[in-house]
N, C-alpha and C. Protein backbone atom coordinates (compact mmCIF):
# COMPACT_ATOMS: atom_id res chain seq x y z
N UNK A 1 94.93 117.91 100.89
CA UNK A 1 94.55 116.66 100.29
C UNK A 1 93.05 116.61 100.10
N UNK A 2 92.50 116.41 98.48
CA UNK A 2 91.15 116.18 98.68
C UNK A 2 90.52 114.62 99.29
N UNK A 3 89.29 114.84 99.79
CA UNK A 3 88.96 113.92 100.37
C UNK A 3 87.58 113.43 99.38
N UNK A 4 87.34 112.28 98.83
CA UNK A 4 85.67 111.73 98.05
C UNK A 4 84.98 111.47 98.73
N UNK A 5 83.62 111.83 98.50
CA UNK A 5 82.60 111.23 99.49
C UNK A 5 82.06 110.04 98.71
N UNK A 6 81.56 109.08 99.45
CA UNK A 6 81.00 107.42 98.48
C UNK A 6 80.11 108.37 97.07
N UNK A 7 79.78 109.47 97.11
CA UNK A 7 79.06 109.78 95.73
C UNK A 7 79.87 110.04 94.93
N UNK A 8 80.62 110.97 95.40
CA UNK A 8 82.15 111.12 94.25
C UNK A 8 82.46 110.26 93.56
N UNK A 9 83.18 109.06 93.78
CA UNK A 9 83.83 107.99 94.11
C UNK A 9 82.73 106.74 93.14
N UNK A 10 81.42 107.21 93.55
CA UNK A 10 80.38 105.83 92.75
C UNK A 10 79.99 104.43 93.35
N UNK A 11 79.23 104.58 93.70
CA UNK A 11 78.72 103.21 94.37
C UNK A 11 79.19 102.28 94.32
N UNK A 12 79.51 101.73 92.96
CA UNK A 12 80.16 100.50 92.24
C UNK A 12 81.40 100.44 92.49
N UNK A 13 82.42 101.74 92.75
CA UNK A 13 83.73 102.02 92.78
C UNK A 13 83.95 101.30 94.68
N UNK A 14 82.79 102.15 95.42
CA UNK A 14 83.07 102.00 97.11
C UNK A 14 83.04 100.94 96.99
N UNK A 15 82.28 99.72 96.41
CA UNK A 15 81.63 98.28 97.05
C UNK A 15 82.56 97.48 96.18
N UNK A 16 83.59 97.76 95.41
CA UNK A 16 84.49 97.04 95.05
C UNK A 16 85.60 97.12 96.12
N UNK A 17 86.09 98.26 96.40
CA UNK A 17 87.08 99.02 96.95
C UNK A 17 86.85 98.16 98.68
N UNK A 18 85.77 98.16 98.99
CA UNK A 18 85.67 97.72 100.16
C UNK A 18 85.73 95.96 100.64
N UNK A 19 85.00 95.44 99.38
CA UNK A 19 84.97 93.68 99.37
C UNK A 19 86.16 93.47 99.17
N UNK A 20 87.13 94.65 97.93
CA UNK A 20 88.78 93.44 97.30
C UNK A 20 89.77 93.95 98.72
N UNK A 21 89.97 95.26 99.07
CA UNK A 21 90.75 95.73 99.50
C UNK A 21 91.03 94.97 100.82
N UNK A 22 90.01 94.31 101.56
CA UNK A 22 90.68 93.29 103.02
C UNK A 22 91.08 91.79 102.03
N UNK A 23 91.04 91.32 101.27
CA UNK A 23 91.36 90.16 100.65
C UNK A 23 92.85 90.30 100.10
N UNK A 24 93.43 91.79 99.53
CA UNK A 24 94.72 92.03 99.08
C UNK A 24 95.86 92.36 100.69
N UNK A 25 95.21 93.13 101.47
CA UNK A 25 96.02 93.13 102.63
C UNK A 25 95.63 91.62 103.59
N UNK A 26 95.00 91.32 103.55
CA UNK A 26 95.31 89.87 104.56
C UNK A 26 96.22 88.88 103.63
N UNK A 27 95.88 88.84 102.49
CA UNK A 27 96.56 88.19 101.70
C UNK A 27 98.09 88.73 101.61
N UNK A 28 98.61 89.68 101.60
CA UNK A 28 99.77 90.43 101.79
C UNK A 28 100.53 89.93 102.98
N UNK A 29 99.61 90.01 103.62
CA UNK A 29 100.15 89.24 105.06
C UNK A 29 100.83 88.02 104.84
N UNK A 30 99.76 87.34 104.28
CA UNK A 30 100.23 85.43 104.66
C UNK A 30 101.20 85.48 103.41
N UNK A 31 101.63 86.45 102.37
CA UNK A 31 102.81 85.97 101.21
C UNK A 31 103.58 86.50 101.95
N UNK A 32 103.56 87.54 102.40
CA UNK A 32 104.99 88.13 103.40
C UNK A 32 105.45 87.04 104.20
N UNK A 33 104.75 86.04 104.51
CA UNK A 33 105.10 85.74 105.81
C UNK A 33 105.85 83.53 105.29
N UNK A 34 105.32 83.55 103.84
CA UNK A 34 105.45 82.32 103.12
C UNK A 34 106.90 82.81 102.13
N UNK A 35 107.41 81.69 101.89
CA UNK A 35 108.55 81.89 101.25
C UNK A 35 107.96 82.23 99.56
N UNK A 36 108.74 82.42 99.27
CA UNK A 36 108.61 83.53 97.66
C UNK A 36 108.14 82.55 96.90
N UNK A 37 108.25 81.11 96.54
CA UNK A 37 107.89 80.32 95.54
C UNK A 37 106.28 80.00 95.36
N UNK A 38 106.22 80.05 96.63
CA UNK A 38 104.70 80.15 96.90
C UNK A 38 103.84 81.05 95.79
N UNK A 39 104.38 82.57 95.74
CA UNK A 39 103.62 83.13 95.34
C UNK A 39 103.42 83.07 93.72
N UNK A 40 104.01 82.04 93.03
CA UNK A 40 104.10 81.49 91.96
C UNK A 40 103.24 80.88 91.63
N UNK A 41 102.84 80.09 92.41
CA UNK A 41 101.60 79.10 92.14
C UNK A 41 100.38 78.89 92.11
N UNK A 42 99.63 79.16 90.84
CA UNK A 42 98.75 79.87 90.50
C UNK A 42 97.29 79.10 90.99
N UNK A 43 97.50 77.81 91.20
CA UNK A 43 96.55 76.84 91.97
C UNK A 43 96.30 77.11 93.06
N UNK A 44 96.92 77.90 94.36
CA UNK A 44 96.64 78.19 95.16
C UNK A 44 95.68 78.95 95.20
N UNK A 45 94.67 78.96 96.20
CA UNK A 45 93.03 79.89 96.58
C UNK A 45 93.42 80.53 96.83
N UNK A 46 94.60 80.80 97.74
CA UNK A 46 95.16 81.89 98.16
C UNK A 46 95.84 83.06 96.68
N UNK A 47 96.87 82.38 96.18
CA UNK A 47 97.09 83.11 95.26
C UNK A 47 96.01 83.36 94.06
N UNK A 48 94.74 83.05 94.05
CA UNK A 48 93.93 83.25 92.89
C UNK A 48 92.67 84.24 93.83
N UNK A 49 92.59 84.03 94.87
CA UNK A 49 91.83 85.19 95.18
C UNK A 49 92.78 86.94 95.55
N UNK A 50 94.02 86.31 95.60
CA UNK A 50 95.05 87.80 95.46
C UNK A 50 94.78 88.54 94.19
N UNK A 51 95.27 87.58 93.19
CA UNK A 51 95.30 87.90 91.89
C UNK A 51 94.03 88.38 91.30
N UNK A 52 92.99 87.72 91.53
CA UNK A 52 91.33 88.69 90.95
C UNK A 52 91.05 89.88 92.27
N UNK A 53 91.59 89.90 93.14
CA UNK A 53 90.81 90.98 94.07
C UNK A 53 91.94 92.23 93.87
N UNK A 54 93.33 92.04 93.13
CA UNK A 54 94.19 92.94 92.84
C UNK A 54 93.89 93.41 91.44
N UNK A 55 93.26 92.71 90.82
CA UNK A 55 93.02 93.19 89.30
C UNK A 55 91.95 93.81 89.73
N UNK A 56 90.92 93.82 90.24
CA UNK A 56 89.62 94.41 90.46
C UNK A 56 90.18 96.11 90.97
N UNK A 57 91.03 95.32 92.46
CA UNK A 57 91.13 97.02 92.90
C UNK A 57 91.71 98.10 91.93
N UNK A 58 92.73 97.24 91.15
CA UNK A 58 93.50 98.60 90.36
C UNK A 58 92.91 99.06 89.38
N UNK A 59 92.10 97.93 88.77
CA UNK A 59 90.86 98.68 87.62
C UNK A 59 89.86 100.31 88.54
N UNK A 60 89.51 99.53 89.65
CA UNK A 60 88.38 100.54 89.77
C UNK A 60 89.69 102.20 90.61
N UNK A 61 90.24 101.83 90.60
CA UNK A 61 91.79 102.95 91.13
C UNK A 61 91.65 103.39 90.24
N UNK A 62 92.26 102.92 88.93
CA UNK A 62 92.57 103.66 87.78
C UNK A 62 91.39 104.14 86.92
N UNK A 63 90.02 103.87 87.05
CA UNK A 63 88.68 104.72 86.57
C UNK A 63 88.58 105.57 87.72
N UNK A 64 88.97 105.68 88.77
CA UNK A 64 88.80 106.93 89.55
C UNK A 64 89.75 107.90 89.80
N UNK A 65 90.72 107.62 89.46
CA UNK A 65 91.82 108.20 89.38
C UNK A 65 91.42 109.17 87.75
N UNK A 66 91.25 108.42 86.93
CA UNK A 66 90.86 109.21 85.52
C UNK A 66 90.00 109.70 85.65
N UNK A 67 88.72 109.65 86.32
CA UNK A 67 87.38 110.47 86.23
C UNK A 67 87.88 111.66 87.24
N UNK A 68 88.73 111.64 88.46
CA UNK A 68 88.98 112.96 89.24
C UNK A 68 90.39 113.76 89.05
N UNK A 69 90.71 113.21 87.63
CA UNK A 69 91.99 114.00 87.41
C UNK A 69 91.52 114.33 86.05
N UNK A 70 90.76 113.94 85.43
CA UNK A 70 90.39 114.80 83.91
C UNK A 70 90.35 116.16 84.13
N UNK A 71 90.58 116.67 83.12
CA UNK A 71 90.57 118.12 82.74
C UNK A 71 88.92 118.65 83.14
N UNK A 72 88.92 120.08 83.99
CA UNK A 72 87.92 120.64 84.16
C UNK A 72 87.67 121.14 82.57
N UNK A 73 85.65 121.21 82.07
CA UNK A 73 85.82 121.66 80.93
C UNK A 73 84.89 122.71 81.36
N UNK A 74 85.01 123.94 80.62
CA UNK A 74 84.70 125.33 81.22
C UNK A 74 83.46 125.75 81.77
N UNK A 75 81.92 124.64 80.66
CA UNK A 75 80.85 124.20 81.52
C UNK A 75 80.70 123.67 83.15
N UNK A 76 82.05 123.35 83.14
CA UNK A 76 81.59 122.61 84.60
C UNK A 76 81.87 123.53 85.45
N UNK A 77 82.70 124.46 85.44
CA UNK A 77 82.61 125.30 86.51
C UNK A 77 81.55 126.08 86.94
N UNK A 78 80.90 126.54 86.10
CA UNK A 78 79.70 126.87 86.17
C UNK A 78 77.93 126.32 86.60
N UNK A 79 78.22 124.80 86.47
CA UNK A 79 77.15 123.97 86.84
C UNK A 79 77.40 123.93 88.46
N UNK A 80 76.36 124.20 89.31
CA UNK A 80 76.77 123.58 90.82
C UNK A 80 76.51 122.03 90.71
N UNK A 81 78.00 121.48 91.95
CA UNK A 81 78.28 120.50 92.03
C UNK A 81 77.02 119.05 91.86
N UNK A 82 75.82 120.21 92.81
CA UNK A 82 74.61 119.09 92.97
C UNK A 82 74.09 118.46 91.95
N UNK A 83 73.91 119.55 90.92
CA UNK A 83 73.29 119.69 89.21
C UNK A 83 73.30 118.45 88.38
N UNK A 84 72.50 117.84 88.09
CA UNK A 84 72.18 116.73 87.10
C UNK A 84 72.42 117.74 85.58
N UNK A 85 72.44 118.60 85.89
CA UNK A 85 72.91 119.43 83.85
C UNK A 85 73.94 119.01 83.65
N UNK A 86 74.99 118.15 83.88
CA UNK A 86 76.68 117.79 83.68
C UNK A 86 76.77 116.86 82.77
């Protein structure tokens, strides 16, 4: 399994990843634990800070997910990793 270091990954990517990601699991918690209609109701703080801190995380998932699964292009193997030439 590869592992990112916060540079990999992008500053902007960690400090999203880290502010939304305790707001979607605590929040996970208290809908698990509330009956289902609840989670319908879009007036709730609760359900509106789920809903923007879940759109946030999967945006910055899915730009990192695309930037470390793109195709190697034949320059890059050749640049070391450190190299600002990329």
């Amino acid at each position: 399994m590869r592992r990112y270091s916060r540079s990999a990954l992008g500053r902007g990517a960690v400090e999203v990843i880290l502010r939304e990601a305790p707001v979607v699991f605590d929040t996970l918690l208290v809908q698990s634990l509330c009956p289902p209609f609840l989670d319908q109701l879009p007036v709730l703080p609760a359900t509106r800070r789920f809903t923007t801190a879940a759109a946030r995380l999967r945006a910055v998932i899915d730009a990192v997910v695309r930037r470390t699964t793109a195709p190697v292009r034949l320059g890059d193997a050749l640049v070391p990793a450190d190299s600002d030439d990329r």
